[in-house]
PDB file of N, CA and C in Angstrom:
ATOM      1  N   UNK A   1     114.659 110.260 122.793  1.00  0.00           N
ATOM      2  CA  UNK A   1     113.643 110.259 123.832  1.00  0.00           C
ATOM      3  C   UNK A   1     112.271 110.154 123.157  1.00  0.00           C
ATOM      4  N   UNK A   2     111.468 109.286 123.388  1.00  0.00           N
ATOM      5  CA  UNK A   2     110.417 109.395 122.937  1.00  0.00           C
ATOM      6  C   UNK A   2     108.924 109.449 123.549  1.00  0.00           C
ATOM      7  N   UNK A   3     107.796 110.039 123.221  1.00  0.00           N
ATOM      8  CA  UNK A   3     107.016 110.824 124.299  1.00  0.00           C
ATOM      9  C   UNK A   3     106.357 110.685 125.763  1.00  0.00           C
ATOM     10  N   UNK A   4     106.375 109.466 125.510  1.00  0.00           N
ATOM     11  CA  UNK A   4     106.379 108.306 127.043  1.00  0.00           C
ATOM     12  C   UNK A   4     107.036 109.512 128.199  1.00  0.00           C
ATOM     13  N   UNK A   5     108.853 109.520 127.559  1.00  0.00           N
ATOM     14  CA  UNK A   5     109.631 109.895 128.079  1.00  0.00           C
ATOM     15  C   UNK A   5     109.545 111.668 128.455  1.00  0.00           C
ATOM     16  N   UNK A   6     108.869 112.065 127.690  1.00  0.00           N
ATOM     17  CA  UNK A   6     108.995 113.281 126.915  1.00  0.00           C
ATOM     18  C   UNK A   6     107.742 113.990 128.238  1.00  0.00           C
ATOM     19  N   UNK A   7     106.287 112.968 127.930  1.00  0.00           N
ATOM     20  CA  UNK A   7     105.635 113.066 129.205  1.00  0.00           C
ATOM     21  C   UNK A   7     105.537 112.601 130.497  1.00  0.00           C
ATOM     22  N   UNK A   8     106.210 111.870 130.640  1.00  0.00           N
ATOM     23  CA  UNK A   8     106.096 111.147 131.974  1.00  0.00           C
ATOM     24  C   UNK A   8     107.974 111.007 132.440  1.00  0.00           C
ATOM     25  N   UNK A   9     108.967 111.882 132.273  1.00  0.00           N
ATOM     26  CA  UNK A   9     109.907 111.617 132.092  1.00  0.00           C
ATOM     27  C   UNK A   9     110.452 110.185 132.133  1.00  0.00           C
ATOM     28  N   UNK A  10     111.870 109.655 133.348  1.00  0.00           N
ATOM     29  CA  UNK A  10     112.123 108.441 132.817  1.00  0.00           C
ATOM     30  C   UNK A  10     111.274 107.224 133.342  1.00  0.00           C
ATOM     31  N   UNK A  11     110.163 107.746 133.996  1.00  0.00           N
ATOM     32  CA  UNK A  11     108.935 106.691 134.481  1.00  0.00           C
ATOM     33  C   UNK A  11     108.180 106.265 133.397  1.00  0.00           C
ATOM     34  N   UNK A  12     107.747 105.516 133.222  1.00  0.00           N
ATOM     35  CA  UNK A  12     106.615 104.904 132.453  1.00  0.00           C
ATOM     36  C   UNK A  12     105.896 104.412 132.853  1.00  0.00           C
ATOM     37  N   UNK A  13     104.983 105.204 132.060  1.00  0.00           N
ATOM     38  CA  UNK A  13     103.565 105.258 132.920  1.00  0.00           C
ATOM     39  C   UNK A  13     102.744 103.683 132.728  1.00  0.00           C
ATOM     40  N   UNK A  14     101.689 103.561 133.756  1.00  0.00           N
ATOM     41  CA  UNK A  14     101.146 101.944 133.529  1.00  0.00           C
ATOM     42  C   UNK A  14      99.762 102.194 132.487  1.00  0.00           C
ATOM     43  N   UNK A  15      99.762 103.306 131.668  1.00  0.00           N
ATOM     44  CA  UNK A  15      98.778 103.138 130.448  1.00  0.00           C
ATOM     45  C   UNK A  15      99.502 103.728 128.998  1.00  0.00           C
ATOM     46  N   UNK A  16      98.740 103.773 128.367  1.00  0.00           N
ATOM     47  CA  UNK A  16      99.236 103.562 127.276  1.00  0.00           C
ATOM     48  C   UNK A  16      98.908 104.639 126.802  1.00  0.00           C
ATOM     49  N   UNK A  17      99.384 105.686 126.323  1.00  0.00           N
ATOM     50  CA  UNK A  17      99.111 107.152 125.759  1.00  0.00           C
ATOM     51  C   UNK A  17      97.893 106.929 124.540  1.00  0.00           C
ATOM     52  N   UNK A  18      97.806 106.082 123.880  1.00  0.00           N
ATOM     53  CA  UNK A  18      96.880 105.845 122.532  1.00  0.00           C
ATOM     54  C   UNK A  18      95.805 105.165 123.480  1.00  0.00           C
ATOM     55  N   UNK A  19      95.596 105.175 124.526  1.00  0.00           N
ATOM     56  CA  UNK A  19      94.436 104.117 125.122  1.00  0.00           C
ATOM     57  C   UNK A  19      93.061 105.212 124.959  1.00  0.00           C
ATOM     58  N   UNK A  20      91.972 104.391 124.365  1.00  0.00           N
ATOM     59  CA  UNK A  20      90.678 105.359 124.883  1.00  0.00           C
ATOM     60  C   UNK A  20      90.098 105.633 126.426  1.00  0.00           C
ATOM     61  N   UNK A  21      89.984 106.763 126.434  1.00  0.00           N
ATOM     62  CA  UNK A  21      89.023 106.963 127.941  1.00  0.00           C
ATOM     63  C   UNK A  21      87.786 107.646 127.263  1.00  0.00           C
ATOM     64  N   UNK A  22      87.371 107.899 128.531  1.00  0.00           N
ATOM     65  CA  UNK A  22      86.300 108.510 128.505  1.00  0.00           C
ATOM     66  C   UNK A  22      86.003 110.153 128.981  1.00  0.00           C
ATOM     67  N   UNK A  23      85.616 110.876 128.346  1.00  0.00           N
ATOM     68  CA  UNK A  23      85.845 112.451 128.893  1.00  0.00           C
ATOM     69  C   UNK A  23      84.005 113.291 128.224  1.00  0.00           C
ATOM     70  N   UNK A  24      84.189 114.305 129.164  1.00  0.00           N
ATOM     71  CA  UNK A  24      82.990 115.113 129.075  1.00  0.00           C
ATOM     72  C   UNK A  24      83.839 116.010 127.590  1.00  0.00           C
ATOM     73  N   UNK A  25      82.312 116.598 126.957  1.00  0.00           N
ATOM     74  CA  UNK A  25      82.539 117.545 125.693  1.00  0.00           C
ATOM     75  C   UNK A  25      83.067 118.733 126.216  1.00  0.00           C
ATOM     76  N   UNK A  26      82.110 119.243 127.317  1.00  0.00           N
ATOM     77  CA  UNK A  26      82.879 120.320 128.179  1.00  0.00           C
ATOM     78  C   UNK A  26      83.806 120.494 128.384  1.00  0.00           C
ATOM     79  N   UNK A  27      84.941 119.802 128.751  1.00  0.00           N
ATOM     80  CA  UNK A  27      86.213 119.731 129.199  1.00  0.00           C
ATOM     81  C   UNK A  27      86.932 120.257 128.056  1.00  0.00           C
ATOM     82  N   UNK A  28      86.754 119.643 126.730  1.00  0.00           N
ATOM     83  CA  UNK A  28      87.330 120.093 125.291  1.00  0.00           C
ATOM     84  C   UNK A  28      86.759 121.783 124.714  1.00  0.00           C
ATOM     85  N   UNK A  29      85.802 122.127 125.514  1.00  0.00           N
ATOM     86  CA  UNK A  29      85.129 123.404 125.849  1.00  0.00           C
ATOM     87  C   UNK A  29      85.826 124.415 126.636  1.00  0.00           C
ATOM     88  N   UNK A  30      86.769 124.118 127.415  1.00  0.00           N
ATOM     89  CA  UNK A  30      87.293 124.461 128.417  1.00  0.00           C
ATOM     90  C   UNK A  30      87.101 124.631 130.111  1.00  0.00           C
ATOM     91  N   UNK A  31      86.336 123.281 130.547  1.00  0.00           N
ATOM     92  CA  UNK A  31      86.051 123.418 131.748  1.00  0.00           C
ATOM     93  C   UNK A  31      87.072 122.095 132.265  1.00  0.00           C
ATOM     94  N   UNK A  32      87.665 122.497 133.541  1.00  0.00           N
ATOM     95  CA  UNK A  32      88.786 121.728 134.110  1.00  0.00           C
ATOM     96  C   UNK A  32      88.158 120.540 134.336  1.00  0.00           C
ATOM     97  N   UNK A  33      88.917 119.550 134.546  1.00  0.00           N
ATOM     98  CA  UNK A  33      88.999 118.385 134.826  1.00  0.00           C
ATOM     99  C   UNK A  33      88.991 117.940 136.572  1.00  0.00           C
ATOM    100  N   UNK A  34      88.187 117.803 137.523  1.00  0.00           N
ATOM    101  CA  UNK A  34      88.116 117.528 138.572  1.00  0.00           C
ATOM    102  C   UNK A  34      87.916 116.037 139.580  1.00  0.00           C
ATOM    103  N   UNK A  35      87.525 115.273 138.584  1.00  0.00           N
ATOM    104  CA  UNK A  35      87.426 113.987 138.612  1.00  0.00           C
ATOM    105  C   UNK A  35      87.956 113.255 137.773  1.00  0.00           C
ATOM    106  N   UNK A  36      88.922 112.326 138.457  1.00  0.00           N
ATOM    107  CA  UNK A  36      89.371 110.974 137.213  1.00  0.00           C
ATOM    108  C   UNK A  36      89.341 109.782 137.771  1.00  0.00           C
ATOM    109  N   UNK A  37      88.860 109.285 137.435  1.00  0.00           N
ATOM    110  CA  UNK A  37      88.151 107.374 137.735  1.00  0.00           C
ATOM    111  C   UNK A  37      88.993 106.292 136.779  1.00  0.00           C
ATOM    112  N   UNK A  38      89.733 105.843 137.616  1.00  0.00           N
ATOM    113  CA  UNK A  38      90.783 104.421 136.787  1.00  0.00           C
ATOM    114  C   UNK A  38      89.515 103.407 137.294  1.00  0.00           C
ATOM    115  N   UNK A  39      89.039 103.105 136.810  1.00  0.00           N
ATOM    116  CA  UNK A  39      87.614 102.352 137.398  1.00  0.00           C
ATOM    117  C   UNK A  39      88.380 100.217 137.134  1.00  0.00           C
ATOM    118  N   UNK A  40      87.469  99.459 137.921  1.00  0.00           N
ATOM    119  CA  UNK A  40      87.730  98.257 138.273  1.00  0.00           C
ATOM    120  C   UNK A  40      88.218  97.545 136.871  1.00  0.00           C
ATOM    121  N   UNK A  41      87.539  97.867 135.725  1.00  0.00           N
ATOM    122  CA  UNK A  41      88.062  97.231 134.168  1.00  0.00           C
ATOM    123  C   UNK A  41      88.698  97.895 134.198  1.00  0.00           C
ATOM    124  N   UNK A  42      89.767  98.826 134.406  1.00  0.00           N
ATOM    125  CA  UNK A  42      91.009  99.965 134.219  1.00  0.00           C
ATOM    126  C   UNK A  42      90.640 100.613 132.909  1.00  0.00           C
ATOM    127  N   UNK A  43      89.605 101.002 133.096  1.00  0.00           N
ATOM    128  CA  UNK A  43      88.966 102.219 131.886  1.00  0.00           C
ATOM    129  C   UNK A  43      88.826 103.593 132.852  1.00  0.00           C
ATOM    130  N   UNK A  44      89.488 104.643 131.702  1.00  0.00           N
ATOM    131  CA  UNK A  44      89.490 105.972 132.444  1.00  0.00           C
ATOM    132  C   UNK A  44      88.259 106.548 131.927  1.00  0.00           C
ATOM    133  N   UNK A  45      88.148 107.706 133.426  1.00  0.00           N
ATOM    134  CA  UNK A  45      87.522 108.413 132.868  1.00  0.00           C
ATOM    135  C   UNK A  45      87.882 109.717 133.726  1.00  0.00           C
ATOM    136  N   UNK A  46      87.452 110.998 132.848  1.00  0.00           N
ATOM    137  CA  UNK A  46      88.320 112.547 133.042  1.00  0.00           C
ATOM    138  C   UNK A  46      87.190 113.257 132.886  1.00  0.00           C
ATOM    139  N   UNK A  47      85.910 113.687 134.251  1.00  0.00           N
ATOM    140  CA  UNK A  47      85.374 114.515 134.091  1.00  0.00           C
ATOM    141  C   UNK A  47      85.336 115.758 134.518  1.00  0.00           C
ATOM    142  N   UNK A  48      84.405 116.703 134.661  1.00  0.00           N
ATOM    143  CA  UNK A  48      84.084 117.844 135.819  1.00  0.00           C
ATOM    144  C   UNK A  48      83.746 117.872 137.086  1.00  0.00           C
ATOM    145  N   UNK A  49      82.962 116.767 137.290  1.00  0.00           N
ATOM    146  CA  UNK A  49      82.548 116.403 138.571  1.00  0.00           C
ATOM    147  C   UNK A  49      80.792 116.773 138.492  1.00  0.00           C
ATOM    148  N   UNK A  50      80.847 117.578 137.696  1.00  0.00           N
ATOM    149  CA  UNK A  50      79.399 117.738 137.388  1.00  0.00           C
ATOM    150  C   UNK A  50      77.779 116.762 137.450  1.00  0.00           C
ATOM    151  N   UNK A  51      77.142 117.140 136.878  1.00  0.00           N
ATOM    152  CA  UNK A  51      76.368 115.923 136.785  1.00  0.00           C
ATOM    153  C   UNK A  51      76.562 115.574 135.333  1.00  0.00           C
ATOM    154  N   UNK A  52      76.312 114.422 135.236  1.00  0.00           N
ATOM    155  CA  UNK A  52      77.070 113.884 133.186  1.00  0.00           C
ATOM    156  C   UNK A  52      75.683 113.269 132.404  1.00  0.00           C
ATOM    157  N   UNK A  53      75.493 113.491 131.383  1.00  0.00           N
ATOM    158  CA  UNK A  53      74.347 113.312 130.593  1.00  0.00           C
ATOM    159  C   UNK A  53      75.384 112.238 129.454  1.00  0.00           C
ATOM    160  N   UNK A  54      74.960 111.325 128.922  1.00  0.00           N
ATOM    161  CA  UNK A  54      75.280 110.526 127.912  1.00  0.00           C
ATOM    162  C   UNK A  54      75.381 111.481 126.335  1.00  0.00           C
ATOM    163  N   UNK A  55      75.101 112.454 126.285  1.00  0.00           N
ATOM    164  CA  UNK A  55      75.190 113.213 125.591  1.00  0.00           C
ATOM    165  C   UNK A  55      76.601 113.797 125.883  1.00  0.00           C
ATOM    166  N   UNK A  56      76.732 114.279 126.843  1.00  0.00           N
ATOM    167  CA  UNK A  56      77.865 114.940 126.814  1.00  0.00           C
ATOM    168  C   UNK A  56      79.137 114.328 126.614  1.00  0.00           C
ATOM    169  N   UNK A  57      79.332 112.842 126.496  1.00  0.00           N
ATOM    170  CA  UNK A  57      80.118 111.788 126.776  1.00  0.00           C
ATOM    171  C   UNK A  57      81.153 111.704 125.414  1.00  0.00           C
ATOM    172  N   UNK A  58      82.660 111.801 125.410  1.00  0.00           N
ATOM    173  CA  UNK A  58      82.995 110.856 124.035  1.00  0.00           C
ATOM    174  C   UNK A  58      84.137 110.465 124.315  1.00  0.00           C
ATOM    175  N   UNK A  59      84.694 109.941 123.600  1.00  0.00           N
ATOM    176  CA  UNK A  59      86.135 109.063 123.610  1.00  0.00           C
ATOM    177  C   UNK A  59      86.940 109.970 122.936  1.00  0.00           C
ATOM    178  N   UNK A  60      88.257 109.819 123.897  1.00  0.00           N
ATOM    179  CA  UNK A  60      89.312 111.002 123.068  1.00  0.00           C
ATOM    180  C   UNK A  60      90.633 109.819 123.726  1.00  0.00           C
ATOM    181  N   UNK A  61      91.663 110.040 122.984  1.00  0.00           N
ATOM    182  CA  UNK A  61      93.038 109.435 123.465  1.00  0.00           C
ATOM    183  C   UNK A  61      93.261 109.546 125.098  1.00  0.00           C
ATOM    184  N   UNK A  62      94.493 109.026 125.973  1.00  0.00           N
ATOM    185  CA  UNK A  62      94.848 109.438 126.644  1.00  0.00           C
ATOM    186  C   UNK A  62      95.855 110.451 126.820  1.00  0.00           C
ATOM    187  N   UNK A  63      96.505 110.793 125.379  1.00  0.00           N
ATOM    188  CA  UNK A  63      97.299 111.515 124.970  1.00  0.00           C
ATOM    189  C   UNK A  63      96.832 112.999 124.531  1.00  0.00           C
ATOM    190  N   UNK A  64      95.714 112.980 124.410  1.00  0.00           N
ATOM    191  CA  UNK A  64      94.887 114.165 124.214  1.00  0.00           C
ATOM    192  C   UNK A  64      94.441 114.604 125.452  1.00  0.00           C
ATOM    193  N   UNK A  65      94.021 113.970 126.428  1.00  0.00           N
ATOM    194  CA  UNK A  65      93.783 114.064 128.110  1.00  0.00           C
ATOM    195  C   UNK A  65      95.129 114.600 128.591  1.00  0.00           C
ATOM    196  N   UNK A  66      95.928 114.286 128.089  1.00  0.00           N
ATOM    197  CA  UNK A  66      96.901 114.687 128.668  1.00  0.00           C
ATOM    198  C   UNK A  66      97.900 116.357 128.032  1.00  0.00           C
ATOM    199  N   UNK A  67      97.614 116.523 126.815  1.00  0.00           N
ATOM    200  CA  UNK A  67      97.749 117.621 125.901  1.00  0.00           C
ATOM    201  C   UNK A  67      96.948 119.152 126.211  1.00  0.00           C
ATOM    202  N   UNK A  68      95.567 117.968 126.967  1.00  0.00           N
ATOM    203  CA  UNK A  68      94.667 119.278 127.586  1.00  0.00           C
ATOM    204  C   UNK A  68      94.711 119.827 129.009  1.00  0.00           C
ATOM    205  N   UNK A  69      95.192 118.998 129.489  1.00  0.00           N
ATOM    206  CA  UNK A  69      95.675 118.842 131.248  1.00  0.00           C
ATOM    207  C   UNK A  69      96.816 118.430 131.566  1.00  0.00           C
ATOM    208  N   UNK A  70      98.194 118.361 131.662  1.00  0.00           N
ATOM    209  CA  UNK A  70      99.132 117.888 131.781  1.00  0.00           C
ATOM    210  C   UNK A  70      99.044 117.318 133.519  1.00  0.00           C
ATOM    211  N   UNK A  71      98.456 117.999 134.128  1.00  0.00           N
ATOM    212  CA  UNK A  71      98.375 117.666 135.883  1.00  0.00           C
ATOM    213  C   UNK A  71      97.728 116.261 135.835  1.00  0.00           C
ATOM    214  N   UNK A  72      96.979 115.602 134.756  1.00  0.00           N
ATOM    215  CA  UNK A  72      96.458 114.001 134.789  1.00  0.00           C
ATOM    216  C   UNK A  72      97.677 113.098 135.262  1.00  0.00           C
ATOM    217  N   UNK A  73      98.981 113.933 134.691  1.00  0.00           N
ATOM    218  CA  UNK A  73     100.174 112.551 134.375  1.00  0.00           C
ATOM    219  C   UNK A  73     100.776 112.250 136.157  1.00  0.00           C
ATOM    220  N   UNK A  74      99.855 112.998 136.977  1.00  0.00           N
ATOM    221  CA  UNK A  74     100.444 112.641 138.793  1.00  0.00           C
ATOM    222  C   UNK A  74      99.379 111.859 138.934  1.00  0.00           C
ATOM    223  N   UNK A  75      98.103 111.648 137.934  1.00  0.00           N
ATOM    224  CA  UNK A  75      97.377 110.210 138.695  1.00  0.00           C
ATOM    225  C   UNK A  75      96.914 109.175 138.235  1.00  0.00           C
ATOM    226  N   UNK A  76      98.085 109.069 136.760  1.00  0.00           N
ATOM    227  CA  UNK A  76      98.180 107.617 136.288  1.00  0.00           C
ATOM    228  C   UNK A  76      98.212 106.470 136.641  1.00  0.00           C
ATOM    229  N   UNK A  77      99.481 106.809 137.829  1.00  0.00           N
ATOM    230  CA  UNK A  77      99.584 105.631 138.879  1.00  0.00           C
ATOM    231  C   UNK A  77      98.596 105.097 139.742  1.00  0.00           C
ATOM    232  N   UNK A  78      97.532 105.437 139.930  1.00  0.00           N
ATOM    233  CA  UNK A  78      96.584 105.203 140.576  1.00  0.00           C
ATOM    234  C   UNK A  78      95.715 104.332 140.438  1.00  0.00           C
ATOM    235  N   UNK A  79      95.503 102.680 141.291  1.00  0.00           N
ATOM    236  CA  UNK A  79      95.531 101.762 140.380  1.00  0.00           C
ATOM    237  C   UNK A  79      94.160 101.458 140.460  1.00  0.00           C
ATOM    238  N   UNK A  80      93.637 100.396 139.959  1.00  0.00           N
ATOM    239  CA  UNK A  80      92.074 100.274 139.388  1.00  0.00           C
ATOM    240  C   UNK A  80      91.511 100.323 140.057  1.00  0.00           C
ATOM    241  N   UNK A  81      89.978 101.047 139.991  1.00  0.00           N
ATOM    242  CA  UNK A  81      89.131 101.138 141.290  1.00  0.00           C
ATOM    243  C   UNK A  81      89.014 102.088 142.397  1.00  0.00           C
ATOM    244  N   UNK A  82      90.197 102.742 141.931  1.00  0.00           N
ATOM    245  CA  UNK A  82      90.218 103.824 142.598  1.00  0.00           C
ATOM    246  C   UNK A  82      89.758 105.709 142.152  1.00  0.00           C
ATOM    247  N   UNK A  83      89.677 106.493 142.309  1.00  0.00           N
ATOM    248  CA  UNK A  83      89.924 107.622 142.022  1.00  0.00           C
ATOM    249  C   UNK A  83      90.382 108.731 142.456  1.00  0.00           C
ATOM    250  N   UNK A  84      90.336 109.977 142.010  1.00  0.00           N
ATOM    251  CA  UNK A  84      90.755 111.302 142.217  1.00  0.00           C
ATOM    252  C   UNK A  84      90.039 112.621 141.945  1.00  0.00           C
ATOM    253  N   UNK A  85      90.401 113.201 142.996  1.00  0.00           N
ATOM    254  CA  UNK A  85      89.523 114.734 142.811  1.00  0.00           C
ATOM    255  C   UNK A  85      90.216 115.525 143.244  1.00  0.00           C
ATOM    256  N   UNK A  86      90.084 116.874 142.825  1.00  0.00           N
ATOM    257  CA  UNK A  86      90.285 118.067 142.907  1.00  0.00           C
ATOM    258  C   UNK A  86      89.399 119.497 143.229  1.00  0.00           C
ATOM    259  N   UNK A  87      89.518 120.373 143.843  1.00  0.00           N
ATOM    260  CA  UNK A  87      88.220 120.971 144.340  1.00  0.00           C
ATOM    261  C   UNK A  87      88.415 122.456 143.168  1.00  0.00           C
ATOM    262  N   UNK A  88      89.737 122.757 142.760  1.00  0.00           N
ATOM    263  CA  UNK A  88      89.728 123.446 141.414  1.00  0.00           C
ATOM    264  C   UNK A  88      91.347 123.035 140.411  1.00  0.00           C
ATOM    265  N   UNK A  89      91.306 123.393 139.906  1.00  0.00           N
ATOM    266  CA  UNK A  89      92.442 122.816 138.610  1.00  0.00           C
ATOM    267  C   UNK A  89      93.652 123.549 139.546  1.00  0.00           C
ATOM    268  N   UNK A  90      93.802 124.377 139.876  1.00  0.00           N
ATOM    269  CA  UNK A  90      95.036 124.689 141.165  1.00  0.00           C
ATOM    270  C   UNK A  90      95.689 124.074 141.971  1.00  0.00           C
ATOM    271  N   UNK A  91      94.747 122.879 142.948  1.00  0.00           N
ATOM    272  CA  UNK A  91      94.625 121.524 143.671  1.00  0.00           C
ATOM    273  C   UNK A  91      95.438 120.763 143.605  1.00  0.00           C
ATOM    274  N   UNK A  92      95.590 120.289 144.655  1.00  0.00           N
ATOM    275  CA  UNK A  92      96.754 118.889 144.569  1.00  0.00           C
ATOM    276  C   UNK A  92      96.135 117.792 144.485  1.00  0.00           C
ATOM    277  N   UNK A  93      95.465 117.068 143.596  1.00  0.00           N
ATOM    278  CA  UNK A  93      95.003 115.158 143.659  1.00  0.00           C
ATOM    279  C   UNK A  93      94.957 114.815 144.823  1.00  0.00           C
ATOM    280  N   UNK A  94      93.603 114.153 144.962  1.00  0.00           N
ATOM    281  CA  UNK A  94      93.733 113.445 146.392  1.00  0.00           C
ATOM    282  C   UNK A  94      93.085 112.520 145.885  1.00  0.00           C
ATOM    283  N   UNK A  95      93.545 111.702 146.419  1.00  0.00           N
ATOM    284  CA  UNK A  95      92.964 109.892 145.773  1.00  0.00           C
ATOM    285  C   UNK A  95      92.634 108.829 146.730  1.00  0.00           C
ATOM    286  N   UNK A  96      91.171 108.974 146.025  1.00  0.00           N
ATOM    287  CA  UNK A  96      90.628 107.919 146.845  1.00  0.00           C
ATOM    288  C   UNK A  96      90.042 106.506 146.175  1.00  0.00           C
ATOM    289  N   UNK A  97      89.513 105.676 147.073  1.00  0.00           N
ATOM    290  CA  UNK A  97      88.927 104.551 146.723  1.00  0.00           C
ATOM    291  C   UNK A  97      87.545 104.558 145.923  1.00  0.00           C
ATOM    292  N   UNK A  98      87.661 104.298 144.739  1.00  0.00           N
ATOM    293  CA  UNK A  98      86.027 104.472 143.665  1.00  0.00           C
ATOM    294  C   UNK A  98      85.206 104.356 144.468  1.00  0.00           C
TER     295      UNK A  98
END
């Protein structure tokens, strides 16, 4: 079995675990993840919902997004252009149109 499998059991997912996104420093700080944006170029992004400063901004795996949050892997499927929110890390995804 290999981790595809391991995370996403026998589904496979439509990104690529080594893909870059985009994520707040905070989050690696320990503040949940409340927003995720599969945006129109199908580039992620995994923030707080906060307001975001270019400072706070960096590139981490999707496999690391997912190491820190495992609840990301219910809105992989979610296809470009669209997004998702959560009102606390408890929450069930609700997904809407970017």
């Amino acid at each position: 079995m290999d981790l595809f499998d391991r995370i996403f059991g026998e589904k496979e997912p439509t990104e690529n675990y080594n893909q870059a996104v985009f994520t707040q420093k905070q989050i690696f700080q320990g503040a949940p993840i409340f927003l995720a944006v599969h945006d129109e170029d199908g580039e992620w992004q995994f923030l707080t919902g906060e307001l975001v400063t270019e400072a706070d901004m960096m590139i981490v795996s999707l496999g690391q997004i997912l190491k820190h949050d495992d609840s990301i892997k219910q809105v992989l499927y979610i296809p470009k252009g669209t997004s998702a929110t959560r009102a606390t890390d408890k929450d069930s995804w609700v997904i809407e149109k970017a």
